[in-house]
PDB file of N, CA and C in Angstrom:
ATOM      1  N   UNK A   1      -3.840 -19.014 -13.384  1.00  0.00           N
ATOM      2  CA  UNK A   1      -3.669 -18.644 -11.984  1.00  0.00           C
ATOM      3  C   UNK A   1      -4.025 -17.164 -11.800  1.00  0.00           C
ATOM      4  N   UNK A   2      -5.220 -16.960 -10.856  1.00  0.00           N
ATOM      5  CA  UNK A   2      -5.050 -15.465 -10.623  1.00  0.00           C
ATOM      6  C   UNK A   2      -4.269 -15.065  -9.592  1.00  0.00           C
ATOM      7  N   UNK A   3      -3.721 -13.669 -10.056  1.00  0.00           N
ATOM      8  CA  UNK A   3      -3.069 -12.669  -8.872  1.00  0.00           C
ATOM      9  C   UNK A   3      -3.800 -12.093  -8.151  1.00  0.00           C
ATOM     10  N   UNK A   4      -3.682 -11.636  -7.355  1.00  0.00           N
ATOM     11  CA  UNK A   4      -4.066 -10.619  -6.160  1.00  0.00           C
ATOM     12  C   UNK A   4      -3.185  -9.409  -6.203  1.00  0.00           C
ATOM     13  N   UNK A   5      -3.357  -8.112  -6.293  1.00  0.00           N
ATOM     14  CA  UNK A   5      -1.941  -6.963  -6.464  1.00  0.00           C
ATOM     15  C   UNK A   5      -3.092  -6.420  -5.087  1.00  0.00           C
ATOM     16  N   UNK A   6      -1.753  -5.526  -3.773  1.00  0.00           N
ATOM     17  CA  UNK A   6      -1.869  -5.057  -3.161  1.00  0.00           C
ATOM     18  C   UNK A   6      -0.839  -4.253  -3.555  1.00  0.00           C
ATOM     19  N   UNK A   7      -1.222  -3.220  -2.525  1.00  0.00           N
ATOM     20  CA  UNK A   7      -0.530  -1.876  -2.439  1.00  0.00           C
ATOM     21  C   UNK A   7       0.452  -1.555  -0.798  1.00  0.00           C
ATOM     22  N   UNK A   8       1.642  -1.524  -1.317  1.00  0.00           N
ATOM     23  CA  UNK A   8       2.657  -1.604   0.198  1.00  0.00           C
ATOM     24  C   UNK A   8       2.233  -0.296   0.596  1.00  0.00           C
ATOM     25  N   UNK A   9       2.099  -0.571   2.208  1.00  0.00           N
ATOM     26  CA  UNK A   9       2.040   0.782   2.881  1.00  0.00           C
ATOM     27  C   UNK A   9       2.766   0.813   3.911  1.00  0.00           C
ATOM     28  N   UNK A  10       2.911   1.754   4.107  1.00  0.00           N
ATOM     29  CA  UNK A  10       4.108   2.004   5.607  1.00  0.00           C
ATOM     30  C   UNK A  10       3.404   1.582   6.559  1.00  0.00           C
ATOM     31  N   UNK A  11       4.438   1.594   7.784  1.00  0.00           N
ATOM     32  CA  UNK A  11       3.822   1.441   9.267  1.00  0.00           C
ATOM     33  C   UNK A  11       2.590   2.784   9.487  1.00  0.00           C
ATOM     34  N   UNK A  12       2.929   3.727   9.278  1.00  0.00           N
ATOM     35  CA  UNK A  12       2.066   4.951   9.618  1.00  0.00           C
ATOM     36  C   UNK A  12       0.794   5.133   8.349  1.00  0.00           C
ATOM     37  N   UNK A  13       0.793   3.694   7.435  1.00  0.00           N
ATOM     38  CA  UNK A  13      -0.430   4.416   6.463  1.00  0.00           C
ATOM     39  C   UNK A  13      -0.435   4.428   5.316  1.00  0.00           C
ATOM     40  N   UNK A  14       0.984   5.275   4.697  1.00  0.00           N
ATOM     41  CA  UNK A  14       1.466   5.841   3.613  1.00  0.00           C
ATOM     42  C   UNK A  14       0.950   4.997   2.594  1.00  0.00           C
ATOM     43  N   UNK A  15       0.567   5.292   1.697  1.00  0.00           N
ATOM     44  CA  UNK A  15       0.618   4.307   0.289  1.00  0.00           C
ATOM     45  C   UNK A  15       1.422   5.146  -0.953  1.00  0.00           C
ATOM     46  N   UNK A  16       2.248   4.875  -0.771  1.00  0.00           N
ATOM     47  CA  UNK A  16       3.092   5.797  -2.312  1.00  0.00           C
ATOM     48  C   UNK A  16       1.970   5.138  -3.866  1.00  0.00           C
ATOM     49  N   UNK A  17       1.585   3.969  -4.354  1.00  0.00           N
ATOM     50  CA  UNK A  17       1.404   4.076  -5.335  1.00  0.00           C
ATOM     51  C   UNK A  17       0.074   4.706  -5.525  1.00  0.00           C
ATOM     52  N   UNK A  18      -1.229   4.997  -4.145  1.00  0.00           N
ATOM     53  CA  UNK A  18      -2.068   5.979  -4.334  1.00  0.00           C
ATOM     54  C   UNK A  18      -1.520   7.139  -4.352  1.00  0.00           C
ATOM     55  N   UNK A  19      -0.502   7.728  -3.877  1.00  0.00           N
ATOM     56  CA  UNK A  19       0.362   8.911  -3.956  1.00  0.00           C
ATOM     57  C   UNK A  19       0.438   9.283  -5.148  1.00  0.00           C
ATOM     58  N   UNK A  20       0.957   8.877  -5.700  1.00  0.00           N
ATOM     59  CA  UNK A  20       1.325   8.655  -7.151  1.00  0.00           C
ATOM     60  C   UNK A  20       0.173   8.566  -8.178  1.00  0.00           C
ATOM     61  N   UNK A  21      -0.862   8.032  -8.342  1.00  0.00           N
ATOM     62  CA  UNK A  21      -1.978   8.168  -8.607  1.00  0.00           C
ATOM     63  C   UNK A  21      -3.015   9.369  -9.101  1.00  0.00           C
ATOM     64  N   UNK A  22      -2.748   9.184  -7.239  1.00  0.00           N
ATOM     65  CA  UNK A  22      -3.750  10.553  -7.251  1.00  0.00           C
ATOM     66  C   UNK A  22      -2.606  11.713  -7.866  1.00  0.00           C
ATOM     67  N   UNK A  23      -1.316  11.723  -8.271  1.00  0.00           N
ATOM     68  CA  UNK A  23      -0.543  13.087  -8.520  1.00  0.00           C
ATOM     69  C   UNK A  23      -0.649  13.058 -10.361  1.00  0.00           C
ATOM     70  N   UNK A  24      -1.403  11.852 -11.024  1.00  0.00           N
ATOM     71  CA  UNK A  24      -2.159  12.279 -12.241  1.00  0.00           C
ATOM     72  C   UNK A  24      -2.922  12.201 -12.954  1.00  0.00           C
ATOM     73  N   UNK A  25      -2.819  12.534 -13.928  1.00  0.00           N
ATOM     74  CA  UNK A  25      -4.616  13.106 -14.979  1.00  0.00           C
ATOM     75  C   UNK A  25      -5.139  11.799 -14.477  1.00  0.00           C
ATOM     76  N   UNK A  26      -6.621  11.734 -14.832  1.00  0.00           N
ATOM     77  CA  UNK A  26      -7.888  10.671 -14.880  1.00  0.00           C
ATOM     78  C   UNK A  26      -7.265   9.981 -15.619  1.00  0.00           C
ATOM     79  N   UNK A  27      -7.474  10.050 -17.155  1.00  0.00           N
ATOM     80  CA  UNK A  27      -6.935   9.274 -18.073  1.00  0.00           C
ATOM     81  C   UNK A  27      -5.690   8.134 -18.139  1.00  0.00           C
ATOM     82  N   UNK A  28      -4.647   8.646 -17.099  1.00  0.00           N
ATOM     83  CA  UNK A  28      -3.639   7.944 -17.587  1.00  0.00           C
ATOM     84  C   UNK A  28      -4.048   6.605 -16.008  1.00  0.00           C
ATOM     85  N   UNK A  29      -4.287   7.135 -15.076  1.00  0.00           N
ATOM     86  CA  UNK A  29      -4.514   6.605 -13.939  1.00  0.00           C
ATOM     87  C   UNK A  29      -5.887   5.432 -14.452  1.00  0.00           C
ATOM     88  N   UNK A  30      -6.496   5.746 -15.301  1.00  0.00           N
ATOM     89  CA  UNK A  30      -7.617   4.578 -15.975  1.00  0.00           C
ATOM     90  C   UNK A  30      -6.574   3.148 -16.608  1.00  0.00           C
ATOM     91  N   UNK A  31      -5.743   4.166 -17.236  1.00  0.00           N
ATOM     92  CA  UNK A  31      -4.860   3.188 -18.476  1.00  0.00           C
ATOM     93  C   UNK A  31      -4.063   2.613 -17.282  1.00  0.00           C
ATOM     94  N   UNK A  32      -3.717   2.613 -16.276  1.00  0.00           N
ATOM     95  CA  UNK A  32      -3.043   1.810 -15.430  1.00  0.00           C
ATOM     96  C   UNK A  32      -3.676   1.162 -14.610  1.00  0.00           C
ATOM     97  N   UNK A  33      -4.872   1.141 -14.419  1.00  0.00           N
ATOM     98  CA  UNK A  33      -5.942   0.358 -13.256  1.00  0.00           C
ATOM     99  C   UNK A  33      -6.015  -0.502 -14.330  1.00  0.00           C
ATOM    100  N   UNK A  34      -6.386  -0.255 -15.824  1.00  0.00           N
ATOM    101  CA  UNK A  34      -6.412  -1.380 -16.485  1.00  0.00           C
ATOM    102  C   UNK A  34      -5.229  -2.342 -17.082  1.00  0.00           C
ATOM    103  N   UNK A  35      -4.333  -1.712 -17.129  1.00  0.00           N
ATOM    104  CA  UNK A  35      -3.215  -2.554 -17.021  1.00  0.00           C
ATOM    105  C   UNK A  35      -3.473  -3.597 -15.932  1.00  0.00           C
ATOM    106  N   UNK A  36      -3.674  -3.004 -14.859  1.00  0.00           N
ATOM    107  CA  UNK A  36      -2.896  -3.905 -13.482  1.00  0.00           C
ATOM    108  C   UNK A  36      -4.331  -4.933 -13.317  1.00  0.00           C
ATOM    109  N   UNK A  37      -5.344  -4.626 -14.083  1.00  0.00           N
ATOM    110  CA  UNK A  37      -6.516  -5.794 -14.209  1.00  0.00           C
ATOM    111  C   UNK A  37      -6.048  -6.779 -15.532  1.00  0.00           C
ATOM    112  N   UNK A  38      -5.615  -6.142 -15.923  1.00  0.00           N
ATOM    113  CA  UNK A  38      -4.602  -6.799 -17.173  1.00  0.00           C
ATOM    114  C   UNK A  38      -3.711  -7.996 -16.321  1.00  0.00           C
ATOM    115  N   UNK A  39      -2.902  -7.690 -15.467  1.00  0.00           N
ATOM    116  CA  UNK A  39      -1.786  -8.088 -14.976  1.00  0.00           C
ATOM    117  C   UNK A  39      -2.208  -9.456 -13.849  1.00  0.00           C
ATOM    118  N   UNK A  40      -3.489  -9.041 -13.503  1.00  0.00           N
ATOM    119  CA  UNK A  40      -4.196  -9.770 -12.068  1.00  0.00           C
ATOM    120  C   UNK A  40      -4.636 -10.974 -12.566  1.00  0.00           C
ATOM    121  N   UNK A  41      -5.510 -10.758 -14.154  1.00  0.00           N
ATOM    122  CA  UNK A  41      -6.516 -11.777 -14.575  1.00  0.00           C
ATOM    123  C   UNK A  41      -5.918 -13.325 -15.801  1.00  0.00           C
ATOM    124  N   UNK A  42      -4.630 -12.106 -15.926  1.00  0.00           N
ATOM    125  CA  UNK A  42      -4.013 -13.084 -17.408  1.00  0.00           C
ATOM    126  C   UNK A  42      -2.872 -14.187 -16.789  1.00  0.00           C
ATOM    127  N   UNK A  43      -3.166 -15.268 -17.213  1.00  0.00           N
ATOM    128  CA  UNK A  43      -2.232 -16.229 -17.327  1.00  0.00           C
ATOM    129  C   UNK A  43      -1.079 -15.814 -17.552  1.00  0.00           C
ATOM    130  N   UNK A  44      -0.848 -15.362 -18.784  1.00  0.00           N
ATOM    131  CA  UNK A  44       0.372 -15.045 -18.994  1.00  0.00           C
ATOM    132  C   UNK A  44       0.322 -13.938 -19.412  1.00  0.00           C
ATOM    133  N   UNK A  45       1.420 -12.911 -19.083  1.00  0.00           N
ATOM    134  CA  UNK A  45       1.168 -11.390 -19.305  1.00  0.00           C
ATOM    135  C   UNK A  45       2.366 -10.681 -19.829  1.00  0.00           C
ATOM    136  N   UNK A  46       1.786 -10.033 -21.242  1.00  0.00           N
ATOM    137  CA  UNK A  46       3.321  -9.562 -22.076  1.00  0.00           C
ATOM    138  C   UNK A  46       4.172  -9.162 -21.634  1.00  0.00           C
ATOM    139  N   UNK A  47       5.289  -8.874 -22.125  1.00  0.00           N
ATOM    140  CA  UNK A  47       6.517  -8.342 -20.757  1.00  0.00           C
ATOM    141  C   UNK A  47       6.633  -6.797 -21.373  1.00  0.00           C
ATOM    142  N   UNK A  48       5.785  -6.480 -22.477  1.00  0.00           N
ATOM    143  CA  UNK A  48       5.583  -5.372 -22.763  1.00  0.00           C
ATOM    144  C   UNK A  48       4.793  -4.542 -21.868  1.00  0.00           C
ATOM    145  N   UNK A  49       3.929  -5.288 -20.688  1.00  0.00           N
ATOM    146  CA  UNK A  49       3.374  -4.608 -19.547  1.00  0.00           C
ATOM    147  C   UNK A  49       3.918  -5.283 -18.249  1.00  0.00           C
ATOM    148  N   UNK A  50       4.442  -6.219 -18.486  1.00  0.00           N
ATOM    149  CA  UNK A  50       5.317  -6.782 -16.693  1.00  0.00           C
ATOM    150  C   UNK A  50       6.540  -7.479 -17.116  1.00  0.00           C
ATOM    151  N   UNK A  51       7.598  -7.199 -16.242  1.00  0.00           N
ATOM    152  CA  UNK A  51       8.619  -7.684 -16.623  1.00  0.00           C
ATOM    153  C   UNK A  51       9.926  -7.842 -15.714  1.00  0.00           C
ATOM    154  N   UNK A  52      10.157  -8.913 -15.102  1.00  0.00           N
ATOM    155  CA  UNK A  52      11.143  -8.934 -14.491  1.00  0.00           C
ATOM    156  C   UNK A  52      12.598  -7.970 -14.238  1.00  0.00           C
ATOM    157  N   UNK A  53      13.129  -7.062 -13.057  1.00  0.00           N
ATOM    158  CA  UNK A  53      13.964  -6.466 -13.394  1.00  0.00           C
ATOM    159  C   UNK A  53      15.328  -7.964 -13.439  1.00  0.00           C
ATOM    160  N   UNK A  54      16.495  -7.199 -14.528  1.00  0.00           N
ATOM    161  CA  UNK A  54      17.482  -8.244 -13.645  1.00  0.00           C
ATOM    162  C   UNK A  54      18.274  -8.028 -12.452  1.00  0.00           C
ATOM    163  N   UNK A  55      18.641  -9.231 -12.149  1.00  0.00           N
ATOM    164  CA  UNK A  55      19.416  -9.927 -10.828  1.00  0.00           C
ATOM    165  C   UNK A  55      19.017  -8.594  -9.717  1.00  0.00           C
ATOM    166  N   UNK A  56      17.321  -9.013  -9.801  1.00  0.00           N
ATOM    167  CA  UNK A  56      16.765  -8.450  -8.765  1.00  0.00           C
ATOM    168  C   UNK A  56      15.420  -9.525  -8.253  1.00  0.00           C
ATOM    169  N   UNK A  57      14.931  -8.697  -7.531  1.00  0.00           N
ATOM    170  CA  UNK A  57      13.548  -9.640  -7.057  1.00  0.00           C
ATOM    171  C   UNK A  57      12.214  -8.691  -7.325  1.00  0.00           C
ATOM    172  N   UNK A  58      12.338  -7.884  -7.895  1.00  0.00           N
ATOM    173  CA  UNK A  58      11.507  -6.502  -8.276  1.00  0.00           C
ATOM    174  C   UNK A  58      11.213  -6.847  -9.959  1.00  0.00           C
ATOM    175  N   UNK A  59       9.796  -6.701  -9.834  1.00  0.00           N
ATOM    176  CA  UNK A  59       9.465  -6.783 -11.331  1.00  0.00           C
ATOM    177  C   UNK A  59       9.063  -5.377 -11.412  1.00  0.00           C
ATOM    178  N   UNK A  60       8.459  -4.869 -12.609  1.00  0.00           N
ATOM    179  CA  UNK A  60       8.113  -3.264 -13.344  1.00  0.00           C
ATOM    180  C   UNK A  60       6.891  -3.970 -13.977  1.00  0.00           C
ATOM    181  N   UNK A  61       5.676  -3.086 -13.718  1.00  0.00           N
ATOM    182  CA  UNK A  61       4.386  -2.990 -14.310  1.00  0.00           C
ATOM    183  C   UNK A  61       4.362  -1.990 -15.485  1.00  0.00           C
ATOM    184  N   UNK A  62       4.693  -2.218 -16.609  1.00  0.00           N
ATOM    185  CA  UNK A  62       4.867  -0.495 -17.866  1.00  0.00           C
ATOM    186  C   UNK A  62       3.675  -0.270 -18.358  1.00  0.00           C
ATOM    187  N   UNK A  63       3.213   0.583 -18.428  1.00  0.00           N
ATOM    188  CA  UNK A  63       2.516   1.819 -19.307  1.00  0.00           C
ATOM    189  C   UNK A  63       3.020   2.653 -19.825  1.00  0.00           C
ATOM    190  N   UNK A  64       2.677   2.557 -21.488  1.00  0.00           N
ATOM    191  CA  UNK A  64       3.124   3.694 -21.893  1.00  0.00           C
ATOM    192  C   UNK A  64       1.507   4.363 -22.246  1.00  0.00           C
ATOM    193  N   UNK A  65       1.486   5.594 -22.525  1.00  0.00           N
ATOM    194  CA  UNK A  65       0.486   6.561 -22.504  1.00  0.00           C
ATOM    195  C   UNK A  65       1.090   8.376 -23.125  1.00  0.00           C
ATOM    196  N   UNK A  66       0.647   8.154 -24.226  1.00  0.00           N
ATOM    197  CA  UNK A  66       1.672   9.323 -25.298  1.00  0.00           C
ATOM    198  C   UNK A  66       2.940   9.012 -25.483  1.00  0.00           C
ATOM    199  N   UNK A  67       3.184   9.708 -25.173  1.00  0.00           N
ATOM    200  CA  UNK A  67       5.055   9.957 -25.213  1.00  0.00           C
ATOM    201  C   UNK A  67       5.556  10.079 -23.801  1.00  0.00           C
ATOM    202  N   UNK A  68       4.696   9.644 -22.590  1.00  0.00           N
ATOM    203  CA  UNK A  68       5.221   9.181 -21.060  1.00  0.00           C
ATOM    204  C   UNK A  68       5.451   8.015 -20.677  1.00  0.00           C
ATOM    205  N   UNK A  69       6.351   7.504 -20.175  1.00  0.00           N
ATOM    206  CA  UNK A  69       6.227   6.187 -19.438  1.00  0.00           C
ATOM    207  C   UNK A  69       6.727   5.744 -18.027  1.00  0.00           C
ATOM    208  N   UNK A  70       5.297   5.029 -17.530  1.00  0.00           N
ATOM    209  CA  UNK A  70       4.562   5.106 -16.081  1.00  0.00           C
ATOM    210  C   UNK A  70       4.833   4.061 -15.732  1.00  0.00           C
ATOM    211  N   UNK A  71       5.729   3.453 -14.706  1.00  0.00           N
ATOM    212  CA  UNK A  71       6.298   2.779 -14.188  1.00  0.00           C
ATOM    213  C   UNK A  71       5.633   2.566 -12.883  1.00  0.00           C
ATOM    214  N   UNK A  72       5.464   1.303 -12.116  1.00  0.00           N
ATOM    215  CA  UNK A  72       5.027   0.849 -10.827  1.00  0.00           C
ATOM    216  C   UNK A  72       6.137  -0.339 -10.344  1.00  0.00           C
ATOM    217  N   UNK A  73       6.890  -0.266  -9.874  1.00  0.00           N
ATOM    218  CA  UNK A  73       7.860  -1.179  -9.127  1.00  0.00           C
ATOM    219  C   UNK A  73       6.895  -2.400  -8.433  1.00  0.00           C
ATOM    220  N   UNK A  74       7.216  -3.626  -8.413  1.00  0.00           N
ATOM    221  CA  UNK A  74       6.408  -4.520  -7.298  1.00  0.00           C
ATOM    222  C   UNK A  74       7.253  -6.066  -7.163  1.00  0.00           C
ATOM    223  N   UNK A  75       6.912  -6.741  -6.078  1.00  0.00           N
ATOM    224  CA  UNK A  75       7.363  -7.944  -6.124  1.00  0.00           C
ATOM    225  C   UNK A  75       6.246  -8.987  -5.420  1.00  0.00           C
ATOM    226  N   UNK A  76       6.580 -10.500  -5.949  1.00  0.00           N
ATOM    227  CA  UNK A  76       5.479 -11.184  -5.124  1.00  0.00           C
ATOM    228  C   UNK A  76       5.601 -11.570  -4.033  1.00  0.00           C
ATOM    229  N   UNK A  77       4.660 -11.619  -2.956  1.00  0.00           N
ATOM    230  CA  UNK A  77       4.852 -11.957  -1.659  1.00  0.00           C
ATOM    231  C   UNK A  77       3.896 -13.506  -1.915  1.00  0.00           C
ATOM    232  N   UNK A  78       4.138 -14.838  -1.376  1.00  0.00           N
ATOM    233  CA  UNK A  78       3.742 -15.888  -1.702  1.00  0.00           C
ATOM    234  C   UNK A  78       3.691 -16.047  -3.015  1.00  0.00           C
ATOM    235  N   UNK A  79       2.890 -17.026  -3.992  1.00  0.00           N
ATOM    236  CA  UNK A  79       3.322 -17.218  -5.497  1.00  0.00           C
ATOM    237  C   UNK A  79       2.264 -15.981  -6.205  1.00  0.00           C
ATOM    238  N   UNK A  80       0.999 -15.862  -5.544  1.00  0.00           N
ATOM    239  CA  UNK A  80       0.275 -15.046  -6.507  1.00  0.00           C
ATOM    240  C   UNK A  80      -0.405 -13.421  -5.887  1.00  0.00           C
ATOM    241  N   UNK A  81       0.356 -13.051  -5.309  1.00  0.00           N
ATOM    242  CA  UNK A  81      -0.014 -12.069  -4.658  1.00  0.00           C
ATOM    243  C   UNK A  81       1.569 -11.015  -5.085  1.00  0.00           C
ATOM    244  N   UNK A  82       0.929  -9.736  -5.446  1.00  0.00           N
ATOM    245  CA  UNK A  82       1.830  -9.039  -6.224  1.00  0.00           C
ATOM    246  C   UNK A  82       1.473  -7.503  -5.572  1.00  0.00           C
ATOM    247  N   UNK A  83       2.712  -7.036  -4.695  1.00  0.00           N
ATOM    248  CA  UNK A  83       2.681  -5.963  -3.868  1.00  0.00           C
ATOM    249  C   UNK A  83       3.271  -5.009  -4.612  1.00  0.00           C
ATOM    250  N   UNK A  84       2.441  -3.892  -4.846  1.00  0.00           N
ATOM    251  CA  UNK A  84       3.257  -2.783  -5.971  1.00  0.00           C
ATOM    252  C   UNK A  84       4.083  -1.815  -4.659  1.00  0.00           C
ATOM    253  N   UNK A  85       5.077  -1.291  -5.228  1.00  0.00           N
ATOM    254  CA  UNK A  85       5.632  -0.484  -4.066  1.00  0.00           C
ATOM    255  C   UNK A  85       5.216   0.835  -3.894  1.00  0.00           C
ATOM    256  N   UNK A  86       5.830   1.406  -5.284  1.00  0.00           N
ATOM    257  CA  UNK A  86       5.620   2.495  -5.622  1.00  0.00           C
ATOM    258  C   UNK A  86       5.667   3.298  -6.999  1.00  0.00           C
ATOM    259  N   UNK A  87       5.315   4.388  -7.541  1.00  0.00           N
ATOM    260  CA  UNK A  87       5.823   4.683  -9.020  1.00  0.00           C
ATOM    261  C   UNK A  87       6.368   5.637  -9.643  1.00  0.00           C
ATOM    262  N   UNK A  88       6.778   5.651 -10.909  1.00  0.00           N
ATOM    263  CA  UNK A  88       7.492   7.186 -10.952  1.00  0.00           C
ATOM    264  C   UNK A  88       7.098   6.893 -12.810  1.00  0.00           C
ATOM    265  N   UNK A  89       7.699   8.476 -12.873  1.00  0.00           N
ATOM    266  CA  UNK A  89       7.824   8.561 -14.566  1.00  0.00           C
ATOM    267  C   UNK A  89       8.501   7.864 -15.284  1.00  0.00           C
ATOM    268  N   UNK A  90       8.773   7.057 -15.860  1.00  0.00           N
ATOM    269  CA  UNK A  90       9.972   6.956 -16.573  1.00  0.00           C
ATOM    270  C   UNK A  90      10.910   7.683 -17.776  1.00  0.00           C
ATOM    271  N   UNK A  91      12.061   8.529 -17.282  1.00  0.00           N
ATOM    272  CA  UNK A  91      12.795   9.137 -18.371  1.00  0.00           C
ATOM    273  C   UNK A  91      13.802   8.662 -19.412  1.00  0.00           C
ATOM    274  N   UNK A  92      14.682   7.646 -18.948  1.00  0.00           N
ATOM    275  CA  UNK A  92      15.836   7.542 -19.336  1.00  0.00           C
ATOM    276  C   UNK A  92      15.277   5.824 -19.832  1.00  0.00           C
ATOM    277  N   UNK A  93      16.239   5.139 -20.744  1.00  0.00           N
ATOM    278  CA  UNK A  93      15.986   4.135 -21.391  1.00  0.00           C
ATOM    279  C   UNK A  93      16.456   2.865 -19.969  1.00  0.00           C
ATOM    280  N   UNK A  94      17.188   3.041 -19.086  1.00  0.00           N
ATOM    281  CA  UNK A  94      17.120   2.158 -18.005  1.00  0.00           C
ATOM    282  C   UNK A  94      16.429   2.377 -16.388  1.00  0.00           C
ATOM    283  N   UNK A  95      16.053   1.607 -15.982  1.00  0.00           N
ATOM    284  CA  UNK A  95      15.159   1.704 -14.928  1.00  0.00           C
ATOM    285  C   UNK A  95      16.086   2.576 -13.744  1.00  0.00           C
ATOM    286  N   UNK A  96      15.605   3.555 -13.371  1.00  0.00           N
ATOM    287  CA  UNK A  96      17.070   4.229 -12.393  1.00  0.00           C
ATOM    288  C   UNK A  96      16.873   3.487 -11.155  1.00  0.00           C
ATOM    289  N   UNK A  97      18.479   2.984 -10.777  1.00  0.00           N
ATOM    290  CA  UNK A  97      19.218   2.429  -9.966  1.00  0.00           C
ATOM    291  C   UNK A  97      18.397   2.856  -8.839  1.00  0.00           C
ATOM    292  N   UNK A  98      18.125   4.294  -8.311  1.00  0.00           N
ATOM    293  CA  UNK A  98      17.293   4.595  -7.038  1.00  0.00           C
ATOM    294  C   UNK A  98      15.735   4.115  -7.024  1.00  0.00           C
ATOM    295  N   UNK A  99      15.332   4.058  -8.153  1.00  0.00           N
ATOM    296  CA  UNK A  99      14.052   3.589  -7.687  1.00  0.00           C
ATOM    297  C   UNK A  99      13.823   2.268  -7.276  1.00  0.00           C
ATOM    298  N   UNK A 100      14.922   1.093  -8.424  1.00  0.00           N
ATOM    299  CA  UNK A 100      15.392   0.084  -7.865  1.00  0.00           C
ATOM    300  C   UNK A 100      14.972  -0.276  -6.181  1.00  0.00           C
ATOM    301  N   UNK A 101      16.554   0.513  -5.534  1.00  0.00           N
ATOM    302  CA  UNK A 101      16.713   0.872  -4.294  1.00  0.00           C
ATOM    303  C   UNK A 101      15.763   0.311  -3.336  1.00  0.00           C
ATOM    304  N   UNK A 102      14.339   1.922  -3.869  1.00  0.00           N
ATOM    305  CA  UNK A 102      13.921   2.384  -3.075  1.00  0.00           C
ATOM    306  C   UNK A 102      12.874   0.945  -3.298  1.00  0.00           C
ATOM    307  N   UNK A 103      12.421   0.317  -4.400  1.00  0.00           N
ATOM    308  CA  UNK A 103      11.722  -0.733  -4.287  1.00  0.00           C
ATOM    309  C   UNK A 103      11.737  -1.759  -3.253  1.00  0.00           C
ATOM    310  N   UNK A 104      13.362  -2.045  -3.262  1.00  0.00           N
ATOM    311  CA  UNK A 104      13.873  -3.287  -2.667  1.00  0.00           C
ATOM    312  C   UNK A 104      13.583  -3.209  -0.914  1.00  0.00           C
ATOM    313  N   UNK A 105      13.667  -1.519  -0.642  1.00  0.00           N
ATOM    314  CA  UNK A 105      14.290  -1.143   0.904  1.00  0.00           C
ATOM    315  C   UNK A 105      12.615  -1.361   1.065  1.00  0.00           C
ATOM    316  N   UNK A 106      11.243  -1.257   0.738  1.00  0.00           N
ATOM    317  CA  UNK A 106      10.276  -1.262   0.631  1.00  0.00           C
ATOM    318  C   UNK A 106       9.754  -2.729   0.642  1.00  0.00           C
ATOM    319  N   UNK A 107      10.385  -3.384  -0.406  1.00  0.00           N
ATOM    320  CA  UNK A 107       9.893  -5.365   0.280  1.00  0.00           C
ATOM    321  C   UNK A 107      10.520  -6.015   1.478  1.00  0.00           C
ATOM    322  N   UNK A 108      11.647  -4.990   1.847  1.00  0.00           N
ATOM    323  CA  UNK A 108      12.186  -5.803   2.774  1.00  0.00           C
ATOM    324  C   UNK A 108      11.204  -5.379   4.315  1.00  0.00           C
ATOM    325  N   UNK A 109      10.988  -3.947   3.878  1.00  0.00           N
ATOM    326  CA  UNK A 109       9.985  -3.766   5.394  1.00  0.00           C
ATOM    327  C   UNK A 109       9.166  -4.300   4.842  1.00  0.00           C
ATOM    328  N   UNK A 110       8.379  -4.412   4.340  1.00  0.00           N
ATOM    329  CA  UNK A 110       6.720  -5.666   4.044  1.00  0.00           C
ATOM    330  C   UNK A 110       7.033  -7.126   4.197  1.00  0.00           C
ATOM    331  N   UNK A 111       8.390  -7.115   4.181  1.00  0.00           N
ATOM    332  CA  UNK A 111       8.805  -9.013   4.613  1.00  0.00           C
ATOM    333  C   UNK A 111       8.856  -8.898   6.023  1.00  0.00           C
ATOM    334  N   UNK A 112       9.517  -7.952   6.417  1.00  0.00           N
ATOM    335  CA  UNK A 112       9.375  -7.479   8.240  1.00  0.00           C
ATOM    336  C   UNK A 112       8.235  -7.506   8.800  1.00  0.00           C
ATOM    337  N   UNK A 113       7.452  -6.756   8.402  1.00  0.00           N
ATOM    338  CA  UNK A 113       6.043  -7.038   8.797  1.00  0.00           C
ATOM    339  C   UNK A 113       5.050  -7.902   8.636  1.00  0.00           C
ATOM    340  N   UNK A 114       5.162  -8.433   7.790  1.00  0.00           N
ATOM    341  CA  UNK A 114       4.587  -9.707   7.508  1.00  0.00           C
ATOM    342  C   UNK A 114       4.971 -11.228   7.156  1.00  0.00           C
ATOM    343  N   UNK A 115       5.452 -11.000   7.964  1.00  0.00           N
ATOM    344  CA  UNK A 115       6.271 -12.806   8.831  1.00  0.00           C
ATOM    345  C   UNK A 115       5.336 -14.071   7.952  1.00  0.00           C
ATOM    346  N   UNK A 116       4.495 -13.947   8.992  1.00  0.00           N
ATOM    347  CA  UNK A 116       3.171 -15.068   8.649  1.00  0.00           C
ATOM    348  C   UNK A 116       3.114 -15.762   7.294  1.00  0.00           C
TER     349      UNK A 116
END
């Protein structure tokens, strides 16, 4: 089955995960376009790069790249269409509770807006 990954944007535009993007090096921003072609094309996809959060509805796209790790929050809207929200660094060994959050408060306006 292929996916489709879009990118949530606000009412006014915004795209946080080009935000995010564009805020680093070439290199690592390559290693994550290919991940997420990784993520689009494979049947089944390691959970070492996607992985369900728990007793949530938010999965995590991972990259690691050196000694950083690059996190993209997303969930599916219909069965194969996979809306990234947004991303951050990852520091600490659990996914922080706010980005969580900020994922969830983010599908719920893209469920608002897109009824259909």
């Amino acid at each position: 089955m292929i996916k489709k990954i879009l990118f949530y944007r606000t009412i006014d535009g915004k795209c946080p995960v080009e935000e995010f993007l564009d805020s680093l090096p070439a290199k690592i921003t390559k290693k994550i376009t290919w991940t997420l072609e990784l993520i689009e094309n494979q049947d089944r996809i390691p959970a070492n790069y996607f992985k369900k959060l728990v007793n949530t509805d938010i999965w995590e796209c991972r990259i690691q790249f050196g000694n950083n790790i690059y996190r993209l929050l997303c969930f599916f809207s219909k069965s194969s269409i996979i809306v990234l929200t947004h991303g951050f660094i990852k520091k600490t060994q659990k996914t922080p509770i706010t980005e969580i959050e900020k994922a969830i408060e983010l599908m719920k306006d893209y469920q608002r807006r897109n009824k259909s």
